[in-house]
Protein backbone atom coordinates (compact mmCIF):
# COMPACT_ATOMS: atom_id res chain seq x y z
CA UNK A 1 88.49 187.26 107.90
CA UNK A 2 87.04 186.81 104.69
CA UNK A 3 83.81 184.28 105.50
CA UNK A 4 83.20 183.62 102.17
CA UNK A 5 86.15 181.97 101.66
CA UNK A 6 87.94 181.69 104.94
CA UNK A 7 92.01 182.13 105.02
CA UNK A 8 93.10 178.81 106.19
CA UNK A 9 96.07 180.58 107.69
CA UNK A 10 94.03 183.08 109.93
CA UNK A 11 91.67 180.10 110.94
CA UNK A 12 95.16 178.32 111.93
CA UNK A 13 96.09 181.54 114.05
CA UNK A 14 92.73 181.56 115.98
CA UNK A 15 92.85 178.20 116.85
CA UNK A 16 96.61 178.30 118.13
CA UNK A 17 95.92 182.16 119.89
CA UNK A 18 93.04 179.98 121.83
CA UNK A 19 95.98 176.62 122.51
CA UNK A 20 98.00 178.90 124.46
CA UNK A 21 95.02 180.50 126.35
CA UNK A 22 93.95 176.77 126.98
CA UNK A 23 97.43 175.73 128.37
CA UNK A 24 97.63 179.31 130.49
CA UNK A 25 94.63 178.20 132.30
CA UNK A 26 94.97 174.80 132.45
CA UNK A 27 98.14 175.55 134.64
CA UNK A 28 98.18 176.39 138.24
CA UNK A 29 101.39 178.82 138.20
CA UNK A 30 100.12 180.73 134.86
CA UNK A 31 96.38 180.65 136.05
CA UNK A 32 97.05 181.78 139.25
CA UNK A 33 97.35 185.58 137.31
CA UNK A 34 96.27 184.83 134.19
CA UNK A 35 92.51 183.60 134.86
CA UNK A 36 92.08 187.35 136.46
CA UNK A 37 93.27 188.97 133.19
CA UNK A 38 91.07 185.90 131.27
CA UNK A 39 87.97 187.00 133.48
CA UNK A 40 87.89 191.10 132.79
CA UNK A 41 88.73 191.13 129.14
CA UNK A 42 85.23 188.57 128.77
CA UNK A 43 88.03 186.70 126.01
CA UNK A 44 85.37 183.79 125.37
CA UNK A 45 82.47 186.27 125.11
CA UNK A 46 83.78 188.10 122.63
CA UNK A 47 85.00 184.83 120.76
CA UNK A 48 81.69 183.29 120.72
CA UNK A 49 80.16 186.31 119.54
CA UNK A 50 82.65 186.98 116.82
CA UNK A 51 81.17 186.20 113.11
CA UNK A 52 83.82 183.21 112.91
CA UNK A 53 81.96 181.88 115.75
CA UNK A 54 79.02 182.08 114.64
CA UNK A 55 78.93 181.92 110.71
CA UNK A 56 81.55 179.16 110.97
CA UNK A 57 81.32 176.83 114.27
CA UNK A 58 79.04 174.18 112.00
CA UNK A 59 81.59 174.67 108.97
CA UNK A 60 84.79 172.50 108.72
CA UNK A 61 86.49 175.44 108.41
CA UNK A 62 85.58 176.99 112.41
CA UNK A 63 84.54 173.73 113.65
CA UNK A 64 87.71 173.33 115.55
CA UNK A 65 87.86 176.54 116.91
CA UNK A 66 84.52 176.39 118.34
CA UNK A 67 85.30 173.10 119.91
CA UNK A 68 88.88 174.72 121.36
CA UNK A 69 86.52 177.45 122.56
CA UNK A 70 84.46 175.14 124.49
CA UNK A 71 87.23 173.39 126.15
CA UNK A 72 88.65 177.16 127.07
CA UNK A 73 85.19 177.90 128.45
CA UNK A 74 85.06 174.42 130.55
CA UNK A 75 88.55 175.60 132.08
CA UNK A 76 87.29 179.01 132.91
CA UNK A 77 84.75 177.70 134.97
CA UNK A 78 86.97 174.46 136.55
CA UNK A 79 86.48 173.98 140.55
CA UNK A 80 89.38 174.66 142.20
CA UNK A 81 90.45 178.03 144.00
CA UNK A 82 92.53 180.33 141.71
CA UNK A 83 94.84 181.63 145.23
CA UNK A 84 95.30 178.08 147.07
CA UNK A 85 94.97 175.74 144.37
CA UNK A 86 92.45 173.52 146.56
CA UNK A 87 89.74 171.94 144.71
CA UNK A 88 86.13 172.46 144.97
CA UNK A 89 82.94 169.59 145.59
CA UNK A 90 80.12 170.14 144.26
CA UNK A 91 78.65 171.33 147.20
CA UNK A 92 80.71 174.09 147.78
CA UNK A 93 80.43 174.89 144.14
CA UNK A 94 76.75 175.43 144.59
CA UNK A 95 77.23 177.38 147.65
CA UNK A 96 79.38 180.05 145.23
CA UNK A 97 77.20 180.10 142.95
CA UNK A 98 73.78 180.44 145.27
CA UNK A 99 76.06 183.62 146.75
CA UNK A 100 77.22 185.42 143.32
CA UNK A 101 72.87 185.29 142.45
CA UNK A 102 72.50 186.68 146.17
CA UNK A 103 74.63 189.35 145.65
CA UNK A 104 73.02 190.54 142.14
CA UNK A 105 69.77 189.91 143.53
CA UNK A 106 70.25 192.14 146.16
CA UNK A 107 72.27 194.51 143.84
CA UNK A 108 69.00 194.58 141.96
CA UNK A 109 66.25 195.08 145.07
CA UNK A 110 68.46 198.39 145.75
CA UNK A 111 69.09 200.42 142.44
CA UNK A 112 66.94 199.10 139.96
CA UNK A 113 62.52 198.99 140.64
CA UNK A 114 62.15 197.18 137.29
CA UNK A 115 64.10 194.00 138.55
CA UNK A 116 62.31 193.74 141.64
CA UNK A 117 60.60 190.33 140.71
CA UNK A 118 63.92 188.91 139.85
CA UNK A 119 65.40 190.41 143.41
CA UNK A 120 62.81 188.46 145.12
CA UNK A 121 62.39 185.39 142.91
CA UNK A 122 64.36 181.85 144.17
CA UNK A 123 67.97 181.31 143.12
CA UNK A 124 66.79 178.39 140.62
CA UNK A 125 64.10 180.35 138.92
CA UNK A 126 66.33 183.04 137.84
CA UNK A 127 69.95 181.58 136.91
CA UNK A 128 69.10 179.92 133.91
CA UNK A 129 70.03 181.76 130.23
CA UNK A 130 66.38 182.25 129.19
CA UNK A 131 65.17 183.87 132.81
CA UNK A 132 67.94 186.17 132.59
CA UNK A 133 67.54 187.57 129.63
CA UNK A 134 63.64 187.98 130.23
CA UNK A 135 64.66 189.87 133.41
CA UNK A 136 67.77 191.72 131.35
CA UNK A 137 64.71 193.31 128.74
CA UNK A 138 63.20 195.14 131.46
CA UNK A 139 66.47 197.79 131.60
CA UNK A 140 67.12 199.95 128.78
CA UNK A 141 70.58 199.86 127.23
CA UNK A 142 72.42 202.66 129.72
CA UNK A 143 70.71 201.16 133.27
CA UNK A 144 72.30 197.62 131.69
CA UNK A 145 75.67 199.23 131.71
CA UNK A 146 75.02 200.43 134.93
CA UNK A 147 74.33 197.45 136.19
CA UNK A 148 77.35 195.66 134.61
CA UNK A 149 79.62 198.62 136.45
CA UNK A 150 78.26 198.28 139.51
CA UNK A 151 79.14 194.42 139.51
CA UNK A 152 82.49 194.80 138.08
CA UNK A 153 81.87 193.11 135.18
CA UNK A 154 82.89 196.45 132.51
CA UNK A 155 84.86 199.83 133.62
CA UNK A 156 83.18 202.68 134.42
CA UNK A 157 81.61 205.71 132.18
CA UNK A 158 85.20 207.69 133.05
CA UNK A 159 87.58 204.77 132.68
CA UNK A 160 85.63 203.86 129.03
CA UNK A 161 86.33 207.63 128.21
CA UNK A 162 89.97 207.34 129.03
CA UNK A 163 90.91 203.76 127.27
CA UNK A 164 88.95 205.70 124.00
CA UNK A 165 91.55 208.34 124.22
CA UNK A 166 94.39 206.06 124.15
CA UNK A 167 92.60 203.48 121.91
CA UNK A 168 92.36 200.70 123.90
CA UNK A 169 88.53 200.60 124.03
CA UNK A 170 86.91 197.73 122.93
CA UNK A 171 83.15 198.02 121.28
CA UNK A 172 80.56 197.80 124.32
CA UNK A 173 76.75 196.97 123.14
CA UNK A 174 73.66 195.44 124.55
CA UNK A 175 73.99 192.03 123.54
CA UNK A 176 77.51 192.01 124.87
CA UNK A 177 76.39 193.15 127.75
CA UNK A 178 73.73 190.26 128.03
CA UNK A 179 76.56 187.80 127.32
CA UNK A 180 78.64 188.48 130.15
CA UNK A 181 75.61 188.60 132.56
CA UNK A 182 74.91 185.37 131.20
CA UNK A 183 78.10 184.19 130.88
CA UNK A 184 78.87 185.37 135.12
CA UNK A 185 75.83 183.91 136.14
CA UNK A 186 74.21 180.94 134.51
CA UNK A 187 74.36 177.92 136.59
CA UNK A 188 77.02 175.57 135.10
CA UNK A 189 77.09 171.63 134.67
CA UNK A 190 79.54 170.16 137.44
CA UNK A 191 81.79 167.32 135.88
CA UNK A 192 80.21 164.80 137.49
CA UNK A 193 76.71 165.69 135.50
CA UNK A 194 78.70 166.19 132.14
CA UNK A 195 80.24 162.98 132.56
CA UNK A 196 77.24 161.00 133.18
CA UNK A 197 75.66 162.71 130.24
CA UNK A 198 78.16 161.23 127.86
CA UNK A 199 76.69 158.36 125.43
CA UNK A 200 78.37 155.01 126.82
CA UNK A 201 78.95 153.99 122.96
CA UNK A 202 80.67 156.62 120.27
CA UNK A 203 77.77 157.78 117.75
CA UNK A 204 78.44 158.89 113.89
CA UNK A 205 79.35 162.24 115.53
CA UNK A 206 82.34 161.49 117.26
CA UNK A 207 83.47 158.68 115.37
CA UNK A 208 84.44 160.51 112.19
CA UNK A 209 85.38 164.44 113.78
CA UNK A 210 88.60 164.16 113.17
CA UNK A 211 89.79 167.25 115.62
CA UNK A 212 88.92 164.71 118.71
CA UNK A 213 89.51 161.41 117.01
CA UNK A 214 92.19 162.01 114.71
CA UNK A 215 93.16 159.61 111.43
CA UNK A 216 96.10 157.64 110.75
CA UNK A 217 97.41 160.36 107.92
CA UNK A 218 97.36 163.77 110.50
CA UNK A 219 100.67 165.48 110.33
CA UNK A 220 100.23 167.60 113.24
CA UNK A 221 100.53 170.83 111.54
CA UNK A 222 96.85 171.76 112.96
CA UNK A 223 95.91 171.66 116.76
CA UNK A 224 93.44 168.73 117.90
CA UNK A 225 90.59 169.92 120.90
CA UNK A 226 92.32 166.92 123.02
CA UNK A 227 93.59 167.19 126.80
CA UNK A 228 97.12 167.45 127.01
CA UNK A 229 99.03 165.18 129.85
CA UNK A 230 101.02 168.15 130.89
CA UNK A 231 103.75 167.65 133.65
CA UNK A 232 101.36 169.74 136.03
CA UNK A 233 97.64 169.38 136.80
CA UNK A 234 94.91 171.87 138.31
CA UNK A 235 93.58 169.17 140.70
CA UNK A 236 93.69 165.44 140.97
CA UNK A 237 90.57 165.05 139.49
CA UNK A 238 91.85 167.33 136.40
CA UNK A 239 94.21 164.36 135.90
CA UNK A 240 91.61 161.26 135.73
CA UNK A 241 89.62 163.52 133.24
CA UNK A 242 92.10 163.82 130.80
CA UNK A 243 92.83 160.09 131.20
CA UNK A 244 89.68 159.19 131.08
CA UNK A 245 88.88 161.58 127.91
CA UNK A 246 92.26 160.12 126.05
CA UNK A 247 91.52 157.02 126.78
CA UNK A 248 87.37 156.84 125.51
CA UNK A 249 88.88 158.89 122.18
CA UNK A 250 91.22 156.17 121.88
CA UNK A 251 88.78 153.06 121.99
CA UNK A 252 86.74 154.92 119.78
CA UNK A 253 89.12 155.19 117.09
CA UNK A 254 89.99 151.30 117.69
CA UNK A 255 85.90 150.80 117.28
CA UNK A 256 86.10 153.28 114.33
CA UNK A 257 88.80 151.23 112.45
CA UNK A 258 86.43 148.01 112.99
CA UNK A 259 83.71 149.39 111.58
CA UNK A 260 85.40 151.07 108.45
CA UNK A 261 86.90 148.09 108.12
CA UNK A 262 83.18 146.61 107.58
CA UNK A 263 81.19 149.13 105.78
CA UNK A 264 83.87 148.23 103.12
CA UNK A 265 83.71 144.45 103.06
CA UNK A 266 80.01 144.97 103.05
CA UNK A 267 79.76 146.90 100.10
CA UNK A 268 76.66 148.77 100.09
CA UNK A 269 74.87 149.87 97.11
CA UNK A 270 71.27 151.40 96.15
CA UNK A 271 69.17 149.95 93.49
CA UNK A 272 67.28 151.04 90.70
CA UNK A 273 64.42 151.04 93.18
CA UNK A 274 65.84 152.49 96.00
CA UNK A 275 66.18 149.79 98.15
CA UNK A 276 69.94 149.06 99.72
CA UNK A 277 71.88 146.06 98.62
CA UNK A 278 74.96 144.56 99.98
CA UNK A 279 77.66 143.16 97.04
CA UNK A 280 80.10 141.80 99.90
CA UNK A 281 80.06 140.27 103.25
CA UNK A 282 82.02 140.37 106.79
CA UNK A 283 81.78 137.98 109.34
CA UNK A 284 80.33 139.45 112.21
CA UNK A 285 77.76 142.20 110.18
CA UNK A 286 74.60 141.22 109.36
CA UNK A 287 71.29 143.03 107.52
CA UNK A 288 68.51 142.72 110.52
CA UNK A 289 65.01 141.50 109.38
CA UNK A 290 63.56 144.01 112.39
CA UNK A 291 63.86 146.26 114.63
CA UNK A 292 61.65 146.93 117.76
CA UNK A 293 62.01 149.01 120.99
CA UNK A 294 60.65 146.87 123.16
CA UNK A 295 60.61 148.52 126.80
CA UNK A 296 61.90 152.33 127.49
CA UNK A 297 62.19 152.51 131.43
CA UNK A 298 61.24 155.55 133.80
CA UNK A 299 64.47 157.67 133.65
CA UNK A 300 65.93 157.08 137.53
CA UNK A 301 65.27 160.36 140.17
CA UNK A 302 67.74 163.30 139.64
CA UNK A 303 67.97 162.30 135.71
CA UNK A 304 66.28 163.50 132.23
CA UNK A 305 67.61 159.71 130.17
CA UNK A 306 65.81 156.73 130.53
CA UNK A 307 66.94 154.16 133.00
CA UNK A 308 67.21 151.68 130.26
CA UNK A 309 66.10 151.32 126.53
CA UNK A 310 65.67 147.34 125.53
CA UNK A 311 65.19 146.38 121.79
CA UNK A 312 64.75 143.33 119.99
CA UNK A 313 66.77 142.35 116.96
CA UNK A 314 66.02 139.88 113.97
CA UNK A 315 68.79 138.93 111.71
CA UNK A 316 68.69 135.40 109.41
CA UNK A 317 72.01 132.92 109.47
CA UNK A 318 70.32 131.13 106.46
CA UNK A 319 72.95 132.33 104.04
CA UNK A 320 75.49 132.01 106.59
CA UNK A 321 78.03 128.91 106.84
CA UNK A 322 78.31 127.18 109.64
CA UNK A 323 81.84 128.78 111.66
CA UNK A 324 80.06 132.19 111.24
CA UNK A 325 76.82 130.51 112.90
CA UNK A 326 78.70 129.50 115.38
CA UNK A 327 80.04 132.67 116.04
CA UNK A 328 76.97 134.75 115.96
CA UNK A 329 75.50 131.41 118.40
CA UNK A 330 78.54 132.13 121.23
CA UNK A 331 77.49 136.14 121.47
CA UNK A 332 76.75 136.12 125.09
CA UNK A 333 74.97 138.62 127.94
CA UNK A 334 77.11 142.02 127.96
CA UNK A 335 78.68 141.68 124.63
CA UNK A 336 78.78 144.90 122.95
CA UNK A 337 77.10 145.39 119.48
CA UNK A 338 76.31 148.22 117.07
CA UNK A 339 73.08 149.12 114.99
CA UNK A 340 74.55 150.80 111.50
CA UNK A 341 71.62 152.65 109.34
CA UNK A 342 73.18 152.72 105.51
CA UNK A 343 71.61 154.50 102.80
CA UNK A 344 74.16 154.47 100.39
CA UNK A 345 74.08 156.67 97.21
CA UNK A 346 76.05 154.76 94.93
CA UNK A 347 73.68 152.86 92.54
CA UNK A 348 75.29 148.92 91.97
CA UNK A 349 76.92 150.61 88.08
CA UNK A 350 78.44 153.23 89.57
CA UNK A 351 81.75 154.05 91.60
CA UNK A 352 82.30 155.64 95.36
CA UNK A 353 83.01 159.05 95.33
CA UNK A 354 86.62 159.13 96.99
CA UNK A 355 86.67 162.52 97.57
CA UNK A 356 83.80 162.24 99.94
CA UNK A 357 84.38 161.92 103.74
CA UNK A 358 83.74 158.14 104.77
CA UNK A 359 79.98 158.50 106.39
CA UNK A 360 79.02 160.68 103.12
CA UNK A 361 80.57 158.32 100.69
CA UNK A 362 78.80 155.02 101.81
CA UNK A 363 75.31 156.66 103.27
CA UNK A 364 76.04 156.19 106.86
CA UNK A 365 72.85 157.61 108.80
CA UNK A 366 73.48 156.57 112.67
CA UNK A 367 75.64 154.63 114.46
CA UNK A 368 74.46 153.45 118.02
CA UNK A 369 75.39 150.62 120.40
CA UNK A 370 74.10 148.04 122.92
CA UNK A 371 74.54 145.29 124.90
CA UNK A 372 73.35 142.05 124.73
């Protein structure tokens, strides 16, 4: 692929090739087999350290793809038993893992001297991605591949040699190699961590990716990195996360709608000294006078957020008639609100830029909510 100027039709293929691996191993009959296959070929290794990946994954252009790889990646790793189909806790999770870094540690203590403070370091000190690799640079490139063999992770010297005669080899270097180390042995985030990580109010990022929120004029020729409600489900729990995933994308594109619907009304414009002016007005959006955090609380044991962030807001109802007092008057404890920082570059003479996606083309900056 040309990354200058990508082929929209070769992006198209990558993102449908990595559909159909999504929907093999999102299915218990095709994963069953196919996660095995998935597994030794190292498919989202080699994806995420293809140039597409990594030249393009912040582009429109591979922005999609990267988010169809992470969904592919999330399914690799899903907790449930390949054989019986039985789902995993958490616990028992963490009991597979502690065993895989067991077995490489001992792996380690036996053939290779220069890992021997890895082999005797504590499971949590040595299964993040920036331990590994500090413990990966003491082996030079051929005792890496030697290690990779001997944990099953690449074919043999002989069995290289052979797929080379018939073609079939695939380019095997270093940082490759570190991948799939990495890749086999970094602790992962269980579902229940991801999920609780998850703003409780869309920000400007979600809010206007179209590949997870889409707009009213897609056509469905491209795919969308959504969960599919197939007629079969890897575990019960696979089955509220797609719900629950459909059904936070769809609120936010109800929320997105409202506040489109605003920024318009409200008509932001920059004047001749930089300042931002509003030509219109909407009912429930207001300029704020101030803005102060008032209180950020401890973040609660077992977590890296605060327990609670409180601010203080100061709008003026001056200019405001009396209904739309009223209004602002009834907001009550728990209603939801959202902070909007404009900086629009349109001066008050000139026009919007249509061509411009909506956050560039009236200055949105951040988007964040609260609750009263």
């Amino acid at each position: 692929i040309n990354l200058q100027s990508p082929d929209v039709q070769q992006i198209l293929y990558l993102e449908r090739f990595t559909e159909l691996m999504i929907d093999l191993v999102a299915q218990l009959p095709t994963r069953r087999f196919f996660h095995a296959y998935l597994s030794d070929t190292h498919f989202s290794v080699r994806c995420r350290m293809s140039r597409v990946y990594r030249e393009l994954s912040t582009t429109k252009q591979g922005k999609l793809f990267s988010q169809l790889l992470d969904i592919l990646r999330f399914y690799e790793g899903f907790e449930i038993n390949n054989v019986t189909g039985s789902s995993f806790t958490d616990a028992e999770m963490s009991a597979l893992h502690s065993e895989k870094i067991q077995a490489l540690q001992r792996l380690a203590f036996k053939h290779f001297s220069e890992l021997r403070e890895m082999a005797l370091a504590n499971i949590a000190s040595v299964d993040s991605r920036a331990s590994l690799l500090k413990h990966l640079r003491e082996l030079d490139d051929e005792k890496l591949a030697e290690l990779c063999v001997l944990l099953n992770l690449i074919p043999s010297i002989e069995e290289r040699a052979d797929r080379e005669k018939k073609g079939e080899a695939s380019k095997i270097d270093r940082p490759f190699l570190e991948e799939i180390l990495i890749a086999t042995y970094e602790k992962r985030v269980s579902q229940q961590e991801a999920i609780n990580e998850m703003p409780l109010y869309p920000t400007e990022t979600i809010l206007w990716d179209e590949n997870v929120v889409p707009s009213e004029h897609y056509t469905g020729e491209t795919c969308l990195a959504l969960p599919k409600l197939n007629l079969q489900f890897l575990t019960f729990h696979d089955y509220l996360l797609r719900n629950y995933n459909l059904f936070r994308l769809e609120a936010t594109y109800e929320i997105r709608d409202n506040i489109e619907d605003v920024i318009k009304r409200v008509n932001a414009r920059r004047d001749h000294d930089g300042t931002t002016y509003f030509n219109g007005w909407s009912r429930m959006a207001l300029p704020i006078r101030s803005f102060k955090v008032s209180n950020v609380a401890k973040p609660n044991i077992g977590e890296n957020r605060p327990a609670s962030v409180i601010a203080e807001v100061e709008y003026n109802l001056t200019s405001s008639r009396q209904p739309i007092r009223g209004e602002w008057d009834n907001l009550r404890q728990h209603d939801i609100v959202f902070l909007i920082s404009i900086r629009p570059e349109a001066r008050i003479d000139e026009q919007l830029n249509n061509d411009l996606p909506f956050p560039q083309r009236y200055g949105i900056q951040a988007i964040r909510g609260g609750e009263v």
